[in-house]
PDB file of N, CA and C in Angstrom:
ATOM      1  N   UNK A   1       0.842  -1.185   0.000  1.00  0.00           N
ATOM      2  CA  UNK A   1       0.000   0.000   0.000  1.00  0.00           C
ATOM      3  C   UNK A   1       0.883   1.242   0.000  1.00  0.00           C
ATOM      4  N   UNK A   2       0.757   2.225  -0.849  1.00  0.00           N
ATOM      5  CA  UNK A   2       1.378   3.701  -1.058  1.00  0.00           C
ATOM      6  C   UNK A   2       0.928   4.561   0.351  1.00  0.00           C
ATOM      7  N   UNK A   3       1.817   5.440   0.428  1.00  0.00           N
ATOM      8  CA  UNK A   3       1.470   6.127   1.778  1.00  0.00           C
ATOM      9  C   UNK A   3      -0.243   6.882   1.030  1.00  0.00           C
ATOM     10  N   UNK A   4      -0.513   7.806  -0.300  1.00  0.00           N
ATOM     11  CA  UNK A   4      -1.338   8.085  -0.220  1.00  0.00           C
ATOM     12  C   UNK A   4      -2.784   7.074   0.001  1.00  0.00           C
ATOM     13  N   UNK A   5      -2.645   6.010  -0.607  1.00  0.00           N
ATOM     14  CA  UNK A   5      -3.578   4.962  -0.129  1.00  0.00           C
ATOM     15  C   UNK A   5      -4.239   4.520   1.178  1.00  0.00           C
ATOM     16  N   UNK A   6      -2.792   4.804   2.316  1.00  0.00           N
ATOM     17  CA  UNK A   6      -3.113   4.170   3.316  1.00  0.00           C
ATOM     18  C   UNK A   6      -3.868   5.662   4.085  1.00  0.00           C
ATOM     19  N   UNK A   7      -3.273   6.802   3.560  1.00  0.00           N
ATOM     20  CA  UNK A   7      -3.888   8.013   4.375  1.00  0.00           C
ATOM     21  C   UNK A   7      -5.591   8.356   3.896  1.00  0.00           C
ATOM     22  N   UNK A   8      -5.821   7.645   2.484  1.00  0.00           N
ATOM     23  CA  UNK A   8      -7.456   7.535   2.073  1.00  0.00           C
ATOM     24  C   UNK A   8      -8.407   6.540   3.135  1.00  0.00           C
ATOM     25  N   UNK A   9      -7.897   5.817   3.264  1.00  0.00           N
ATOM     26  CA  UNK A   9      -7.902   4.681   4.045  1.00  0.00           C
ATOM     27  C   UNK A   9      -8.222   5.092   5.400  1.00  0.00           C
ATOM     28  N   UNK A  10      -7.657   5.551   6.032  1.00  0.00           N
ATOM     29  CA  UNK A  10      -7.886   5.968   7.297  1.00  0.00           C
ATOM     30  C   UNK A  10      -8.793   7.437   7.702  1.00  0.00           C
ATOM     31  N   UNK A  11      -8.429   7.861   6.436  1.00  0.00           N
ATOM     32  CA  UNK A  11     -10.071   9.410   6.774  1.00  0.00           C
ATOM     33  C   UNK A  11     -10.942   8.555   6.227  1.00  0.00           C
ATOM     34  N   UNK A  12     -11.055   7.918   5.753  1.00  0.00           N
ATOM     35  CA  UNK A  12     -12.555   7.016   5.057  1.00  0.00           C
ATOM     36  C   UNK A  12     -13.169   6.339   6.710  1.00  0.00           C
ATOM     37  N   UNK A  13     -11.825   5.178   6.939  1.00  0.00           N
ATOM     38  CA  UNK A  13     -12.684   4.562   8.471  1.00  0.00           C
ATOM     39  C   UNK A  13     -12.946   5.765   9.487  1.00  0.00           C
ATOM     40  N   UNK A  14     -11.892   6.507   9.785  1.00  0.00           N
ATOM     41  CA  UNK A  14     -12.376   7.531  10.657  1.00  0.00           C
ATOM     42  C   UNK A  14     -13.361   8.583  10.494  1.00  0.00           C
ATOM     43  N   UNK A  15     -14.080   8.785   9.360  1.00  0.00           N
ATOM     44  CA  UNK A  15     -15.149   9.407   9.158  1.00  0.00           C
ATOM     45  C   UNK A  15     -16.513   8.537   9.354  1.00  0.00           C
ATOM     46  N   UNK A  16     -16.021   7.199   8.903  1.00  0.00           N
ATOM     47  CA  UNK A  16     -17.464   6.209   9.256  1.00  0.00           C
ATOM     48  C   UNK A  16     -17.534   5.969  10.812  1.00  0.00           C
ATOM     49  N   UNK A  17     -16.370   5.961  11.111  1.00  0.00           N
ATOM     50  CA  UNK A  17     -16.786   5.430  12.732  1.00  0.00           C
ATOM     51  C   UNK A  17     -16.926   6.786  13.181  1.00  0.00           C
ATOM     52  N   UNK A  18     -16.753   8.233  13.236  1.00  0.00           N
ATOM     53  CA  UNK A  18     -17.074   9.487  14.197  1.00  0.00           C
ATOM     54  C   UNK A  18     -18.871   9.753  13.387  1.00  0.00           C
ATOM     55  N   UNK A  19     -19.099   9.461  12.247  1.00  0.00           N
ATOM     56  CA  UNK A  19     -20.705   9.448  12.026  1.00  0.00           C
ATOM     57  C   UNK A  19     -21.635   8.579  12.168  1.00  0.00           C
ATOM     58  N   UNK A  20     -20.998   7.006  12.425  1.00  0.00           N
ATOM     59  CA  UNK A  20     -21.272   6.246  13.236  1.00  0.00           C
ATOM     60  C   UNK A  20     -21.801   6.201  14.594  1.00  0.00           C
ATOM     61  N   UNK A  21     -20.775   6.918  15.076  1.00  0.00           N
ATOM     62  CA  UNK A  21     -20.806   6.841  16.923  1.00  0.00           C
ATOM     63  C   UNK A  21     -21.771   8.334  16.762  1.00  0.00           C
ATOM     64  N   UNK A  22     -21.823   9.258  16.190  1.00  0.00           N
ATOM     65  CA  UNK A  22     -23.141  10.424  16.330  1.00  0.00           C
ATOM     66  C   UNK A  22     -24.015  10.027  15.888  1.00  0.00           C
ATOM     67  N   UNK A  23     -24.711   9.290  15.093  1.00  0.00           N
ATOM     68  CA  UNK A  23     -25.765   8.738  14.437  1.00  0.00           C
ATOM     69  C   UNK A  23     -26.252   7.870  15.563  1.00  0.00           C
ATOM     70  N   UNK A  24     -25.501   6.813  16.336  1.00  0.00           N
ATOM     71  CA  UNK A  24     -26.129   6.053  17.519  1.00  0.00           C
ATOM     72  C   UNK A  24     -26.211   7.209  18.295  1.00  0.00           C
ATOM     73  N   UNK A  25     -25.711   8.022  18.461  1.00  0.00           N
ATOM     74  CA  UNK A  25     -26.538   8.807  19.778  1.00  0.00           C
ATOM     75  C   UNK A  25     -27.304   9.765  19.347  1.00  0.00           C
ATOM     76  N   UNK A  26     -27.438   9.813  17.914  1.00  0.00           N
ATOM     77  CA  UNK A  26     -29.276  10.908  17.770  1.00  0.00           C
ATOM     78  C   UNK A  26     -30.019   9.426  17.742  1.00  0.00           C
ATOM     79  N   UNK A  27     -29.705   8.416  17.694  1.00  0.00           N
ATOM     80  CA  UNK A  27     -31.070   7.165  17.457  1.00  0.00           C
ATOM     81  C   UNK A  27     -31.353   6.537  18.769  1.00  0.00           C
ATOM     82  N   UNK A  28     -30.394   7.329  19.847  1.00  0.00           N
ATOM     83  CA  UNK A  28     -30.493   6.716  21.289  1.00  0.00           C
ATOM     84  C   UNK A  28     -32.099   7.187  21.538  1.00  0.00           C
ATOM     85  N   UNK A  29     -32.391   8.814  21.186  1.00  0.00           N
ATOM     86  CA  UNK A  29     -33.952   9.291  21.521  1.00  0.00           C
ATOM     87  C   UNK A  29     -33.536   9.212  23.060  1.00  0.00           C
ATOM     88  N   UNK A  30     -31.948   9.929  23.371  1.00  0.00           N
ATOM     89  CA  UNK A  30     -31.815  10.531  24.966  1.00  0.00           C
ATOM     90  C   UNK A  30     -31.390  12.158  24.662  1.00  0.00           C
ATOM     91  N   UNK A  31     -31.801  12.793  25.507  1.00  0.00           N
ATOM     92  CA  UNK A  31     -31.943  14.428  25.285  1.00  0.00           C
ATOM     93  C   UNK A  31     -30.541  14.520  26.240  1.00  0.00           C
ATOM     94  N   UNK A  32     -29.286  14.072  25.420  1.00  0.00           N
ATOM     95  CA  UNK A  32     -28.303  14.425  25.951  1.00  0.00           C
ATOM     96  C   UNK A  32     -27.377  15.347  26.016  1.00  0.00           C
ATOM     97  N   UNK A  33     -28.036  16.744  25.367  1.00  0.00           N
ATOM     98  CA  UNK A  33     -27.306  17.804  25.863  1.00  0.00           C
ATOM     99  C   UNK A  33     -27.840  18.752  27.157  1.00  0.00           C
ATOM    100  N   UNK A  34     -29.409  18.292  27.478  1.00  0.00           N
ATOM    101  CA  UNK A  34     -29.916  18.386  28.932  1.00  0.00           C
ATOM    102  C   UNK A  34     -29.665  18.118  29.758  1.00  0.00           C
ATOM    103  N   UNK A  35     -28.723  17.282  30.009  1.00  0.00           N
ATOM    104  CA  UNK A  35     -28.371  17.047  31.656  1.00  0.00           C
ATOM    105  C   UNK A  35     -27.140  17.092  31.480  1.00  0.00           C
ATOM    106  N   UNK A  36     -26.515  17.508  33.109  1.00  0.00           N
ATOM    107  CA  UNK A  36     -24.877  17.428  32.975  1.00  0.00           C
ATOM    108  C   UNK A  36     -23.750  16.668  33.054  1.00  0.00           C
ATOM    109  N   UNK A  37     -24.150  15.247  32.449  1.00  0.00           N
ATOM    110  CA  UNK A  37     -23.116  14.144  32.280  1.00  0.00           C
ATOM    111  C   UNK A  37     -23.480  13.692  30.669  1.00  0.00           C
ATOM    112  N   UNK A  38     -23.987  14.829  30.224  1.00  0.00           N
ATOM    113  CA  UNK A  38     -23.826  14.988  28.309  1.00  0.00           C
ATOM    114  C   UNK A  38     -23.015  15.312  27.968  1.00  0.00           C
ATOM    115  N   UNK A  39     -21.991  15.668  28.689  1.00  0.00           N
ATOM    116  CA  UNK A  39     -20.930  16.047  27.881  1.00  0.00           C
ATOM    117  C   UNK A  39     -20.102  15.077  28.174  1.00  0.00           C
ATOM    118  N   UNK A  40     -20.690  13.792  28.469  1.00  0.00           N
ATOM    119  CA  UNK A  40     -19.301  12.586  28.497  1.00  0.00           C
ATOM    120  C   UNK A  40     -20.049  11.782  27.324  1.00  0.00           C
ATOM    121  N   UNK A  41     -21.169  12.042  26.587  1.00  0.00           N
ATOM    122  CA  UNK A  41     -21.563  11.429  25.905  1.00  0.00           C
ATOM    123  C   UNK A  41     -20.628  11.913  24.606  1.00  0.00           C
ATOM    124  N   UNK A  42     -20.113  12.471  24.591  1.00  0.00           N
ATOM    125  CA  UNK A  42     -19.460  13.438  23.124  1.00  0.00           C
ATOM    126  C   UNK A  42     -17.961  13.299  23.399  1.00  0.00           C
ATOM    127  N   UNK A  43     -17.233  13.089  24.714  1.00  0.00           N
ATOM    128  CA  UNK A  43     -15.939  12.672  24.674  1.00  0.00           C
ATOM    129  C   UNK A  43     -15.778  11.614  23.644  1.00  0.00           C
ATOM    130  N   UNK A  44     -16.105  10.687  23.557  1.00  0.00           N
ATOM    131  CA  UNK A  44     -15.694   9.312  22.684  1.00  0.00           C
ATOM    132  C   UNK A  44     -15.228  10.381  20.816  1.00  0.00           C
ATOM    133  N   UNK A  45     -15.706  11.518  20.937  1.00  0.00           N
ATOM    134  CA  UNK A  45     -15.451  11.750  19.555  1.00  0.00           C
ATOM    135  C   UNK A  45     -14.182  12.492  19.521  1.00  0.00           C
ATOM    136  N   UNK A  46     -13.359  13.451  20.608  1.00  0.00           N
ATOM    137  CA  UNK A  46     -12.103  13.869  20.904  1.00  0.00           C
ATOM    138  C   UNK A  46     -11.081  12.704  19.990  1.00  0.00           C
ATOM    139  N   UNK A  47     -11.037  11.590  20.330  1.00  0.00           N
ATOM    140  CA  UNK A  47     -10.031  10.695  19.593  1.00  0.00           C
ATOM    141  C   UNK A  47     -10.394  10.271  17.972  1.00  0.00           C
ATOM    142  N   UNK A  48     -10.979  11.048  17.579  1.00  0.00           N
ATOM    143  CA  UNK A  48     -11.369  11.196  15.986  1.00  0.00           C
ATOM    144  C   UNK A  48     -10.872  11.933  15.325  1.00  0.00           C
ATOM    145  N   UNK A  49     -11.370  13.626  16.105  1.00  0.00           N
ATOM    146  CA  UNK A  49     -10.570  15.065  15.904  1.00  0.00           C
ATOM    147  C   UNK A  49      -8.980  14.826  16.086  1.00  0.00           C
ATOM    148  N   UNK A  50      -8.485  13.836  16.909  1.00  0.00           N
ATOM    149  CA  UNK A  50      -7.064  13.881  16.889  1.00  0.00           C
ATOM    150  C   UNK A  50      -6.814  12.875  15.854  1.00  0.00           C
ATOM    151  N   UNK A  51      -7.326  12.222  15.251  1.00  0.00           N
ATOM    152  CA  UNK A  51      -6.654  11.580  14.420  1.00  0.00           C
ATOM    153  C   UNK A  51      -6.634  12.433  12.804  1.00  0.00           C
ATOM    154  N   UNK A  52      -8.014  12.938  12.208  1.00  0.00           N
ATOM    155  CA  UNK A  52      -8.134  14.023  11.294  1.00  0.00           C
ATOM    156  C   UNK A  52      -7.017  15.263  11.747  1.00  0.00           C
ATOM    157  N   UNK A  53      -6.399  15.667  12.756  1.00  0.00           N
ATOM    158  CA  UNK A  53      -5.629  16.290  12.968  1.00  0.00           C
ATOM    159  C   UNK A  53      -4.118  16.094  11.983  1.00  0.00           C
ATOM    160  N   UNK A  54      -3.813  14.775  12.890  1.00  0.00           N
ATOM    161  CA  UNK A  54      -2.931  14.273  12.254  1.00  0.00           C
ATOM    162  C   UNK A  54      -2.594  14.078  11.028  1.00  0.00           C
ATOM    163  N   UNK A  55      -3.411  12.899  10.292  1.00  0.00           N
ATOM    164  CA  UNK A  55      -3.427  13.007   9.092  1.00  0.00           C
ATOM    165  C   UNK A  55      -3.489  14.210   8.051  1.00  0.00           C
ATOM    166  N   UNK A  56      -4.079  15.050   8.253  1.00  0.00           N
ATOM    167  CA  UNK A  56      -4.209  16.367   7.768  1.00  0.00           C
ATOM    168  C   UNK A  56      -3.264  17.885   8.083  1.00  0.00           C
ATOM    169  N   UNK A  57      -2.169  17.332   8.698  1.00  0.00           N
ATOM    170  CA  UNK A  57      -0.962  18.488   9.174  1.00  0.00           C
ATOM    171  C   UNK A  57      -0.350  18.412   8.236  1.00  0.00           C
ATOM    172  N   UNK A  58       0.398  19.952   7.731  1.00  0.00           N
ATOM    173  CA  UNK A  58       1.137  20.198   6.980  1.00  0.00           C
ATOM    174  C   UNK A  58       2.161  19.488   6.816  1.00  0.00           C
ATOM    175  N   UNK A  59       3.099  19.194   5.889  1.00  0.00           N
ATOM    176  CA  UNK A  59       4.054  18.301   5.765  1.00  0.00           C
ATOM    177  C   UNK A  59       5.255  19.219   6.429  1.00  0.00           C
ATOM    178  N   UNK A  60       6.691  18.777   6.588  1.00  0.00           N
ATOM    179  CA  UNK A  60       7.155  19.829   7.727  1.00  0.00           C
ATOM    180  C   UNK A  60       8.226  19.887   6.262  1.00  0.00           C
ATOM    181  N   UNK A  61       8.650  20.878   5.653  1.00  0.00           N
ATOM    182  CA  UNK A  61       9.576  20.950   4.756  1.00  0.00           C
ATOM    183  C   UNK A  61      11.143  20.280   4.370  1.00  0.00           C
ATOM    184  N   UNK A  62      11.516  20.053   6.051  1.00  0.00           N
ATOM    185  CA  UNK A  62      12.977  19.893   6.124  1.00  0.00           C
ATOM    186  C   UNK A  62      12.670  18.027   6.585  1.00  0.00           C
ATOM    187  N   UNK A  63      11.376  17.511   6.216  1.00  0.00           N
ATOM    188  CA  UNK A  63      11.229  16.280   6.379  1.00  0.00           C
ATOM    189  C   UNK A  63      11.745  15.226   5.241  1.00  0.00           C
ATOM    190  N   UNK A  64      12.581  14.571   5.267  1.00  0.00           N
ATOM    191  CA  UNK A  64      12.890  13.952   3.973  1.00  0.00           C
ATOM    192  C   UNK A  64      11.910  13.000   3.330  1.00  0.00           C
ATOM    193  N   UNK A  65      12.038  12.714   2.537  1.00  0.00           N
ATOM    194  CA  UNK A  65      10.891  11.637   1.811  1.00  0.00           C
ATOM    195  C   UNK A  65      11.875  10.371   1.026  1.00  0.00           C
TER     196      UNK A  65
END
């Protein structure tokens, strides 16, 4: 696998599993931004944003290839 392959590859799964994991919790039918342990319902998506982070950082110039 080419590095660009494997980096398609991984925003593809990581976009299915972070609309995945929000899609089960609008189909939960729990009003979880009403109470105040809703906001642990939305942690699980923090380790998504860091991975789209990653993959998506500038390349660093003085990096060899």
């Amino acid at each position: 696998m080419t590095d660009r392959t494997l980096r398609g590859l991984v925003i593809v799964l990581n976009t299915v599993g972070l609309l995945g994991f929000l899609g089960w919790l609008m189909l939960s039918r729990e009003r979880i931004l009403y109470t105040q342990e809703g906001v642990l319902y939305l942690l699980p998506c923090l380790p998504f944003f860091f991975v789209f982070f990653y993959v998506f950082k500038p390349k660093d110039p003085d990096e060899e290839e």
